[in-house]
N, C-alpha and C. Protein backbone atom coordinates (compact mmCIF):
# COMPACT_ATOMS: atom_id res chain seq x y z
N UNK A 1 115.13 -27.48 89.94
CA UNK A 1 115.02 -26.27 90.71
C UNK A 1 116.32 -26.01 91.47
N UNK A 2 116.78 -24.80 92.05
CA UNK A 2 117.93 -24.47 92.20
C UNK A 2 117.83 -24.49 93.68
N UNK A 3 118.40 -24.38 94.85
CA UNK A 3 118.50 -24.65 96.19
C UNK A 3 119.07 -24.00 96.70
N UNK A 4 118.79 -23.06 97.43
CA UNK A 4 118.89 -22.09 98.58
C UNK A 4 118.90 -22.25 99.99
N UNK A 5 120.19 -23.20 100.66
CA UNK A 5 120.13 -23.29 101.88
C UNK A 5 119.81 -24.87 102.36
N UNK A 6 120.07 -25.24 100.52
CA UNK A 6 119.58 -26.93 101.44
C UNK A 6 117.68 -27.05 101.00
N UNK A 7 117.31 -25.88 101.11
CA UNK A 7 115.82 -25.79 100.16
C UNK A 7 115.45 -25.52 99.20
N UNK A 8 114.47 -26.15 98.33
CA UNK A 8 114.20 -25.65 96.60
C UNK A 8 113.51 -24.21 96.72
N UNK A 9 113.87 -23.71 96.09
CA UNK A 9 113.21 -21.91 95.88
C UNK A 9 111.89 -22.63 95.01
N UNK A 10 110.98 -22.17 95.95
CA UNK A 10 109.60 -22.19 95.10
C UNK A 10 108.87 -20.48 95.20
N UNK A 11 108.69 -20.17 94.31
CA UNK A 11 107.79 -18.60 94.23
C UNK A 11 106.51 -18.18 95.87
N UNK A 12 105.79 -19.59 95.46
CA UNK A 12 104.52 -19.79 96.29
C UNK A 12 105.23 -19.84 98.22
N UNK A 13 106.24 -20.24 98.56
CA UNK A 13 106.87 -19.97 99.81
C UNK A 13 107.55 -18.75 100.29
N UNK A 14 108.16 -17.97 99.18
CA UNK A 14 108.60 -16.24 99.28
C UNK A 14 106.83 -15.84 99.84
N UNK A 15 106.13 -16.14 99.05
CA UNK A 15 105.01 -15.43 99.43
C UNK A 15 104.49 -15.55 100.71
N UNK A 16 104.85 -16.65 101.49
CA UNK A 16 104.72 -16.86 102.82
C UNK A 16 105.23 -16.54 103.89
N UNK A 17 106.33 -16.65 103.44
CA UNK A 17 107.47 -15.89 104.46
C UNK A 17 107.47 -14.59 104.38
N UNK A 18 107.57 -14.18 106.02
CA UNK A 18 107.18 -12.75 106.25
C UNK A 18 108.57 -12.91 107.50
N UNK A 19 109.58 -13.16 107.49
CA UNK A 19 110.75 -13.64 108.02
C UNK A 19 110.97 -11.70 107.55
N UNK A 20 111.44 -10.86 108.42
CA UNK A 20 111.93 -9.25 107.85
C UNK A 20 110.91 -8.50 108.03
N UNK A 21 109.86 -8.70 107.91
CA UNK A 21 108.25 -8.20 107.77
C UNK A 21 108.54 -6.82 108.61
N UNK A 22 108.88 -7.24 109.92
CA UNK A 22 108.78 -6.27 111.55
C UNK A 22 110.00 -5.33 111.17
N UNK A 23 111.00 -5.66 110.79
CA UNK A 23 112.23 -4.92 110.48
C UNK A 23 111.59 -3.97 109.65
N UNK A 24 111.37 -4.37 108.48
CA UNK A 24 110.52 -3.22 107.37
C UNK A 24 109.39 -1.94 108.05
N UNK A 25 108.57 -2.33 108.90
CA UNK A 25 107.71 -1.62 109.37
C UNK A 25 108.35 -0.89 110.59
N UNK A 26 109.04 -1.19 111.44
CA UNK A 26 109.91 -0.50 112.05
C UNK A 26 110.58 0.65 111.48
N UNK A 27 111.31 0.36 110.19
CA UNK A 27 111.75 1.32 109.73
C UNK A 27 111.35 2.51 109.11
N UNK A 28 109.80 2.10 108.78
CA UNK A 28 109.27 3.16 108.17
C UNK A 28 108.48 4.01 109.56
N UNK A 29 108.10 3.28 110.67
CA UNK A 29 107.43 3.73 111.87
C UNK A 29 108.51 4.53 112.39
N UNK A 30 109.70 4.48 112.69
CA UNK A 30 110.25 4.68 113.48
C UNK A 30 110.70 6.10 113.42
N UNK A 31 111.02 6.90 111.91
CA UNK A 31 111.19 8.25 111.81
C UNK A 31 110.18 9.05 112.19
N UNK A 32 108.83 8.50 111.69
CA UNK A 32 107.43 9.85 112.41
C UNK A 32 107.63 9.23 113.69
N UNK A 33 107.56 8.70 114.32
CA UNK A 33 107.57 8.50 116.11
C UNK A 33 108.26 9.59 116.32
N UNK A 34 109.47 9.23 116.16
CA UNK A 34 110.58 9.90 116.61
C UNK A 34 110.60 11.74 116.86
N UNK A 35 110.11 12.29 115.51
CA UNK A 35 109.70 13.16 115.07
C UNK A 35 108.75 14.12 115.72
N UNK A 36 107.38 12.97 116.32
CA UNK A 36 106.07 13.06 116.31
C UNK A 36 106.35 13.65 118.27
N UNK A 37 107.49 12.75 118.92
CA UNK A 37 108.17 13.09 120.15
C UNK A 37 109.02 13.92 120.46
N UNK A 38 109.76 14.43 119.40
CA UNK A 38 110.85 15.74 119.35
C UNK A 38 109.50 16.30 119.20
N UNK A 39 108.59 16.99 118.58
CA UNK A 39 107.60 17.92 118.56
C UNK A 39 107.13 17.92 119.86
N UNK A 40 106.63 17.02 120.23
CA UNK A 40 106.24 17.24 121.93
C UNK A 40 106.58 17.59 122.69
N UNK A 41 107.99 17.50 122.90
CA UNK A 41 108.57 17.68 124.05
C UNK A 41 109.26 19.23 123.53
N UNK A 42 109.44 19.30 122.30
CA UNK A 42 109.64 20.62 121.76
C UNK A 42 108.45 21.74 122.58
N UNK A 43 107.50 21.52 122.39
CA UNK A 43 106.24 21.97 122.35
C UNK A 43 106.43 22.37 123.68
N UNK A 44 106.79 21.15 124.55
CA UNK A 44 106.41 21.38 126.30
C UNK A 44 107.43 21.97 126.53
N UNK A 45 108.90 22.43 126.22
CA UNK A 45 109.68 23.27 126.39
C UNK A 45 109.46 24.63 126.07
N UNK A 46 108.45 24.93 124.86
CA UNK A 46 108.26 26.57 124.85
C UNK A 46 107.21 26.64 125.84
N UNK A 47 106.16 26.00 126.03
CA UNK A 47 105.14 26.13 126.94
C UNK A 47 105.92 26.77 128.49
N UNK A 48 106.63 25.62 128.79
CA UNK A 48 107.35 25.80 130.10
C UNK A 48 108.52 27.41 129.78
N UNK A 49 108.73 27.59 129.09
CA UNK A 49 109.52 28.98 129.34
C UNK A 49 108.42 29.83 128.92
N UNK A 50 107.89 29.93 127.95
CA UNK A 50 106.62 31.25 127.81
C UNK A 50 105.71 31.30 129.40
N UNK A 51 105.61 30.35 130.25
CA UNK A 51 104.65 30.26 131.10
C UNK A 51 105.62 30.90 132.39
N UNK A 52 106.78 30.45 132.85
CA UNK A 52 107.94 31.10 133.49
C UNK A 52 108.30 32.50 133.19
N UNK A 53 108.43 33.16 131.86
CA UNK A 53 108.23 34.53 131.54
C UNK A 53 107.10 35.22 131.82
N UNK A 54 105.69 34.52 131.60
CA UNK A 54 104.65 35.38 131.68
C UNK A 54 104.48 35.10 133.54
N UNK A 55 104.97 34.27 134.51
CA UNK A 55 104.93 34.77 135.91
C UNK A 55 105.71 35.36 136.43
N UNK A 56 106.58 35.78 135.86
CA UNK A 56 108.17 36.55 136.47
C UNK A 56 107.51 38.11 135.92
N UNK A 57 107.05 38.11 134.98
CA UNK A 57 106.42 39.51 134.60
C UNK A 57 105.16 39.93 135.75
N UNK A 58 104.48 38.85 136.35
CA UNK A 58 103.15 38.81 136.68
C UNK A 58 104.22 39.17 138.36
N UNK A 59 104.79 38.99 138.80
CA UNK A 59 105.49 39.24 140.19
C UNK A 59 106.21 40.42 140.17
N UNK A 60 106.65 40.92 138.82
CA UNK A 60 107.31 42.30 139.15
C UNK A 60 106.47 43.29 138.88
N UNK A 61 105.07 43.00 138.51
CA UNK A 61 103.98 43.75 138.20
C UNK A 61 103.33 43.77 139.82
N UNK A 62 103.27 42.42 140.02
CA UNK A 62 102.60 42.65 141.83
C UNK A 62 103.14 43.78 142.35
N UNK A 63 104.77 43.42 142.35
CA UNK A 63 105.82 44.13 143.49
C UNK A 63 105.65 45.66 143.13
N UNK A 64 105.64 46.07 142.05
CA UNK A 64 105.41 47.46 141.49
C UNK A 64 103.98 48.04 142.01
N UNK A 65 102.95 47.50 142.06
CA UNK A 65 101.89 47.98 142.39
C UNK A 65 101.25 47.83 143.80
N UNK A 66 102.23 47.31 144.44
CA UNK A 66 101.76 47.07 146.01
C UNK A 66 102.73 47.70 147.15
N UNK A 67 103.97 47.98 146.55
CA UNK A 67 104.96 48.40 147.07
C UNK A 67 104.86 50.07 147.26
N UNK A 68 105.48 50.79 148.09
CA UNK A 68 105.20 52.61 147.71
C UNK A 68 106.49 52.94 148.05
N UNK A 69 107.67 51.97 146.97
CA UNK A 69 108.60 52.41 146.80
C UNK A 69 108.80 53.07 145.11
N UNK A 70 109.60 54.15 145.00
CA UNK A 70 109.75 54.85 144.11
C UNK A 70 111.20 55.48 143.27
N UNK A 71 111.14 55.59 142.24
CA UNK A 71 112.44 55.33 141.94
C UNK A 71 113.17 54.48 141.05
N UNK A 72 113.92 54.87 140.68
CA UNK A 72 114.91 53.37 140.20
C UNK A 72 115.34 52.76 141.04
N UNK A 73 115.75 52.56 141.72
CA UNK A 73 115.44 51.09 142.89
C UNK A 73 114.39 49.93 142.83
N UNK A 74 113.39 50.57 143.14
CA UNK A 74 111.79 50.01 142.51
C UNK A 74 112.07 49.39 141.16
N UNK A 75 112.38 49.95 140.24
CA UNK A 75 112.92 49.66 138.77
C UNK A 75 114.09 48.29 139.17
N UNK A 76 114.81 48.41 139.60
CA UNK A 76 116.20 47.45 139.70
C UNK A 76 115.33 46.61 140.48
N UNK A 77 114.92 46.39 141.88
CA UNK A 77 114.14 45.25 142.37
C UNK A 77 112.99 44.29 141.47
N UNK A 78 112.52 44.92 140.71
CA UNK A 78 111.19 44.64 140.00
C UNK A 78 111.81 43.86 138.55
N UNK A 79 112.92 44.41 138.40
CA UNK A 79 113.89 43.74 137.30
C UNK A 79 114.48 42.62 137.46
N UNK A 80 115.11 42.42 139.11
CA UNK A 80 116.07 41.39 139.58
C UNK A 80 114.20 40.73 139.72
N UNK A 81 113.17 40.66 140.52
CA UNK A 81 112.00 39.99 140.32
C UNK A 81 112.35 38.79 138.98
N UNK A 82 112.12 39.65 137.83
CA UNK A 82 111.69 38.85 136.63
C UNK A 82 112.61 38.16 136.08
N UNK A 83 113.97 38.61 136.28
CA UNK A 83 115.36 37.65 136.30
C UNK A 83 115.39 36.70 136.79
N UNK A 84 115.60 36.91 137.81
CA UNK A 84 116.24 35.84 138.41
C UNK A 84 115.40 35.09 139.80
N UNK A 85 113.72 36.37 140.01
CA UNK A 85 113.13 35.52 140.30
C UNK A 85 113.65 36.06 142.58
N UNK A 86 114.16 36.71 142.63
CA UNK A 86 114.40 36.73 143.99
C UNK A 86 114.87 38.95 143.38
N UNK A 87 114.58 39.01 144.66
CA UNK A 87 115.16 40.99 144.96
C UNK A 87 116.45 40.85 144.73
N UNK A 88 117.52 40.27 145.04
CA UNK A 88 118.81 41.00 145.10
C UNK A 88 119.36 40.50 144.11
N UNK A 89 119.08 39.76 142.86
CA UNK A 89 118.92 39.41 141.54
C UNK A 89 120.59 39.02 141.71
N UNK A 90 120.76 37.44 142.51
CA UNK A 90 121.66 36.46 142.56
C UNK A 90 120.92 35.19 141.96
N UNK A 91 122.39 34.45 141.68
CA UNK A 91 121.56 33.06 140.98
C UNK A 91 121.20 33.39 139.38
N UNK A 92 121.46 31.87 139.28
CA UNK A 92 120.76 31.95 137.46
C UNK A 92 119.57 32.60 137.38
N UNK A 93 119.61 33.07 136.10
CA UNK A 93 118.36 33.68 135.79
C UNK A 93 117.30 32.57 135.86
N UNK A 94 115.35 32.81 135.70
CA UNK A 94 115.04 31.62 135.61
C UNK A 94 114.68 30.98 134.40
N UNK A 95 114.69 31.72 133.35
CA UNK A 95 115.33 31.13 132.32
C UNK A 95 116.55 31.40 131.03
N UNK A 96 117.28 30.28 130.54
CA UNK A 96 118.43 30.57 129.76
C UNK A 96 118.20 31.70 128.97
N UNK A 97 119.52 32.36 129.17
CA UNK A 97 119.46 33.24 128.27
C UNK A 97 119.01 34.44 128.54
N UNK A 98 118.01 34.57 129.40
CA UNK A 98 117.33 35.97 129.43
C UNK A 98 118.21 37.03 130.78
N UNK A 99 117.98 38.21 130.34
CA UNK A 99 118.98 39.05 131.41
C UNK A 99 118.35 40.33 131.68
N UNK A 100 118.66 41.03 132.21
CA UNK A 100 117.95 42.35 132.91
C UNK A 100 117.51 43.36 131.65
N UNK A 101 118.27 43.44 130.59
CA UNK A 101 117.96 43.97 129.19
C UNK A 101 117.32 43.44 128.69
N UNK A 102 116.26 42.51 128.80
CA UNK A 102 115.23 42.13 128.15
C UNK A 102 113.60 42.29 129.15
N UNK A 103 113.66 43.25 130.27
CA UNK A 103 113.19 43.68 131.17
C UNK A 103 112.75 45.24 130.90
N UNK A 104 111.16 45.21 130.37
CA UNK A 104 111.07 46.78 130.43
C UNK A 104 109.54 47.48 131.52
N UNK A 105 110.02 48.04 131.71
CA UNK A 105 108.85 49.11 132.79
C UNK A 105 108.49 50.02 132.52
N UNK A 106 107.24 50.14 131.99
CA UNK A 106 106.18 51.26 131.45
C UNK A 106 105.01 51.78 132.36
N UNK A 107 104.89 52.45 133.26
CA UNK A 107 103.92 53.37 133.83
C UNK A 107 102.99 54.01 133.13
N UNK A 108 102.08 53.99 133.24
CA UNK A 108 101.21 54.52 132.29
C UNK A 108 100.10 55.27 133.15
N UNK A 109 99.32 56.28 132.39
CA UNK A 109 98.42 57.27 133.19
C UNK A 109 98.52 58.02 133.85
N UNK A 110 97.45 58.75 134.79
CA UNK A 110 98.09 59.69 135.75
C UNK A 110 98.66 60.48 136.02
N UNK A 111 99.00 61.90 136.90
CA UNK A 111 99.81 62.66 136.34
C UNK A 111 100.99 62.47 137.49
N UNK A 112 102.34 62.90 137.12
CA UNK A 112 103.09 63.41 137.88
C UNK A 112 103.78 61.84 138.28
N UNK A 113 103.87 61.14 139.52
CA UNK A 113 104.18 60.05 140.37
C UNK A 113 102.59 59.44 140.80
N UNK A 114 101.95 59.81 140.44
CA UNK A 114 100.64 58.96 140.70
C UNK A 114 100.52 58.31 138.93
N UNK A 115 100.63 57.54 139.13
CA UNK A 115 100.31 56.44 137.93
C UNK A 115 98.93 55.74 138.66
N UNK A 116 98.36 54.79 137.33
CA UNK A 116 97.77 54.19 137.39
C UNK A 116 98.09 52.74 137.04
N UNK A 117 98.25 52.44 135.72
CA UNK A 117 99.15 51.47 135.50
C UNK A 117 99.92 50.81 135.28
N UNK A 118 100.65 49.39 135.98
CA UNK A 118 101.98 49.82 135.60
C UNK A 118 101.84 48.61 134.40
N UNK A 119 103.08 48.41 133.31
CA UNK A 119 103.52 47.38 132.86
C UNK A 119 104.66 46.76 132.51
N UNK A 120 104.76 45.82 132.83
CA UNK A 120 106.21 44.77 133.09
C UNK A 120 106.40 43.83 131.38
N UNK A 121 107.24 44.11 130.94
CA UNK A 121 107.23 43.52 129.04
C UNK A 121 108.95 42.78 129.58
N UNK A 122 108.44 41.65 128.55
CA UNK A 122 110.15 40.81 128.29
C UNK A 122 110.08 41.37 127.18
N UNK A 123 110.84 41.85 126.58
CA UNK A 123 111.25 42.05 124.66
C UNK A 123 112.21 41.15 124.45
N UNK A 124 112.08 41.19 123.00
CA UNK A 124 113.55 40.58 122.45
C UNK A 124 114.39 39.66 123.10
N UNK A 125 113.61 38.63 123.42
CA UNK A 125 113.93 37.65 123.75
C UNK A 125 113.69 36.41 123.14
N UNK A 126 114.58 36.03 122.62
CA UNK A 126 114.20 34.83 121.71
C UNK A 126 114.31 33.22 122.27
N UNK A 127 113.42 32.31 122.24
CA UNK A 127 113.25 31.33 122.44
C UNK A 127 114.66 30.32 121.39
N UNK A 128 115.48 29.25 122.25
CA UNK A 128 116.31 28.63 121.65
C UNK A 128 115.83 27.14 121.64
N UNK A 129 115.43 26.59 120.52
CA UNK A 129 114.69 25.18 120.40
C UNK A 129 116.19 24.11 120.91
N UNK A 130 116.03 23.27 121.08
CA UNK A 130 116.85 21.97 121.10
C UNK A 130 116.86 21.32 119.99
N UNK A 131 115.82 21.27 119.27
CA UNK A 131 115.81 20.63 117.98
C UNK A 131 115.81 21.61 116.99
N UNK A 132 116.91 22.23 116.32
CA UNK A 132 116.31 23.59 115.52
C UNK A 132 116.40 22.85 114.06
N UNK A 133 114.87 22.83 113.30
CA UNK A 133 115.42 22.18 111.76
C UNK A 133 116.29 22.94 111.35
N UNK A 134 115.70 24.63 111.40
CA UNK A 134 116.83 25.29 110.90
C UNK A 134 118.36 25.23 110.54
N UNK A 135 118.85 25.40 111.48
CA UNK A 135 120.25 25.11 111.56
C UNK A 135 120.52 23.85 111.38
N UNK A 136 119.81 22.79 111.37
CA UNK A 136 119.87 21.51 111.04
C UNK A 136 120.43 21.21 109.39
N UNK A 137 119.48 22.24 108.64
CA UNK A 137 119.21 22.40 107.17
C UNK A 137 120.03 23.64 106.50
N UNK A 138 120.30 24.38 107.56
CA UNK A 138 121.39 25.36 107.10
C UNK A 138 120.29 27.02 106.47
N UNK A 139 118.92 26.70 106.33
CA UNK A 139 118.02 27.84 106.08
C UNK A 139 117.35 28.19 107.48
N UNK A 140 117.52 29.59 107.54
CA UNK A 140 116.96 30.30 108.50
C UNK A 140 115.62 30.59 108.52
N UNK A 141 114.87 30.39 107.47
CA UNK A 141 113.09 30.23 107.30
C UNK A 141 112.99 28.70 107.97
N UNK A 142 113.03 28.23 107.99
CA UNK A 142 113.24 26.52 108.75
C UNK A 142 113.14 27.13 110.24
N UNK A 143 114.25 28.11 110.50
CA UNK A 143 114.06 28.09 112.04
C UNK A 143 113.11 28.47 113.18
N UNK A 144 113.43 27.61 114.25
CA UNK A 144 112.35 27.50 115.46
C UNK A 144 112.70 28.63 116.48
N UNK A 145 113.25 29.61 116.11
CA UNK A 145 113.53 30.54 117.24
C UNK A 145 112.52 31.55 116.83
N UNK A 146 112.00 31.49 117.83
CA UNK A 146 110.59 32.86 118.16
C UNK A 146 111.04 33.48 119.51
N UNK A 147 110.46 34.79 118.59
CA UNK A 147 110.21 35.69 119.95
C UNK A 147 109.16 35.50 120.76
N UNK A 148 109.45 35.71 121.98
CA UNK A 148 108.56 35.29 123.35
C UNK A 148 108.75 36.45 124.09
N UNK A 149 107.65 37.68 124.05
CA UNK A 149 107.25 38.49 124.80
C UNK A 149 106.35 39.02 125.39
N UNK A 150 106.18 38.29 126.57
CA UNK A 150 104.86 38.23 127.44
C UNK A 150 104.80 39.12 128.33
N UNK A 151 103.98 40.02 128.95
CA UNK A 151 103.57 41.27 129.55
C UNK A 151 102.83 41.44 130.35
N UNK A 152 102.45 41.61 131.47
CA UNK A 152 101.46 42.00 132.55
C UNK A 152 101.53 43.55 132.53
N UNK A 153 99.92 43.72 132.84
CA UNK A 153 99.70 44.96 133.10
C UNK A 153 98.85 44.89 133.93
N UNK A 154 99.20 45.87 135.50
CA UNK A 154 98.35 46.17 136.64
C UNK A 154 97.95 47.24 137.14
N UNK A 155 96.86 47.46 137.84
CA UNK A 155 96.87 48.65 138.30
C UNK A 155 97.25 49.04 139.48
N UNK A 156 97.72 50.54 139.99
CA UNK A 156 97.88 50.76 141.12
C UNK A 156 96.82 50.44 142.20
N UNK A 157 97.52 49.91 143.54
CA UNK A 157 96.55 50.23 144.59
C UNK A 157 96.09 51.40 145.44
């Protein structure tokens, strides 16, 4: 028999030894984990900006319907609102990317300056993944960028 290390190679001892075993299973575990955690935290990143858009809409909808200011002013305050989250619309926006042009105000009902309801829309605003397969893979059907346009609608008081 031939000797490997100072030991005879017998068939019946390969079969025993599991010396690599953990390495092997690691390697095959370790891509879906990985994967299985970029999805998650993927996940909790659109959650957390769709949920930040739909309250920045939900505050310039308050401010519009409680306020008995009129005007574009009203319009520009209610805008800097959903921006940036404060009236005089300083400071980062509160989330990347989004800017006063993705801010629209629709009045609806009523005749004349008496409305009834108002509504506050983000458009065209697209969500930017951290993990994009897309661009990963070079095909744009692959990609994780969605539109995220969330809307409140209130009524006057």
């Amino acid at each position: 028999m031939r000797k490997f290390f100072g030991k005879r190679l017998r068939p019946r001892a390969f079969a025993r030894n599991e010396s690599g075993t953990q390495l092997v299973e690691l390697a095959i575990v370790l891509p879906v984990l990985l994967v299985l955690f970029g999805a998650a935290a993927e996940f909790g990143r659109f959650f957390y900006t769709y949920q930040t858009l739909a309250k920045s809409t939900r505050s310039s909808a308050r401010f519009l319907t409680t306020k008995a200011v009129e005007g574009p002013n009203a319009d520009t305050i209610a805008t800097n609102l959903a921006v940036y989250g404060n009236t005089e619309g300083t400071g980062d926006p509160l989330v990347q990317g989004l800017g006063p042009e993705h801010v629209a105000i629709v009045r609806e009902g009523g005749v004349g300056t008496n409305y009834e309801r108002v509504k506050v829309q983000i458009q065209d605003f697209q969500y930017q993944p951290l993990f994009d397969i897309g661009g990963f893979f070079g095909d744009a059907k692959l990609s994780l960028n969605v539109n995220v346009s969330p809307s409140t609608t209130m009524r006057f008081f």
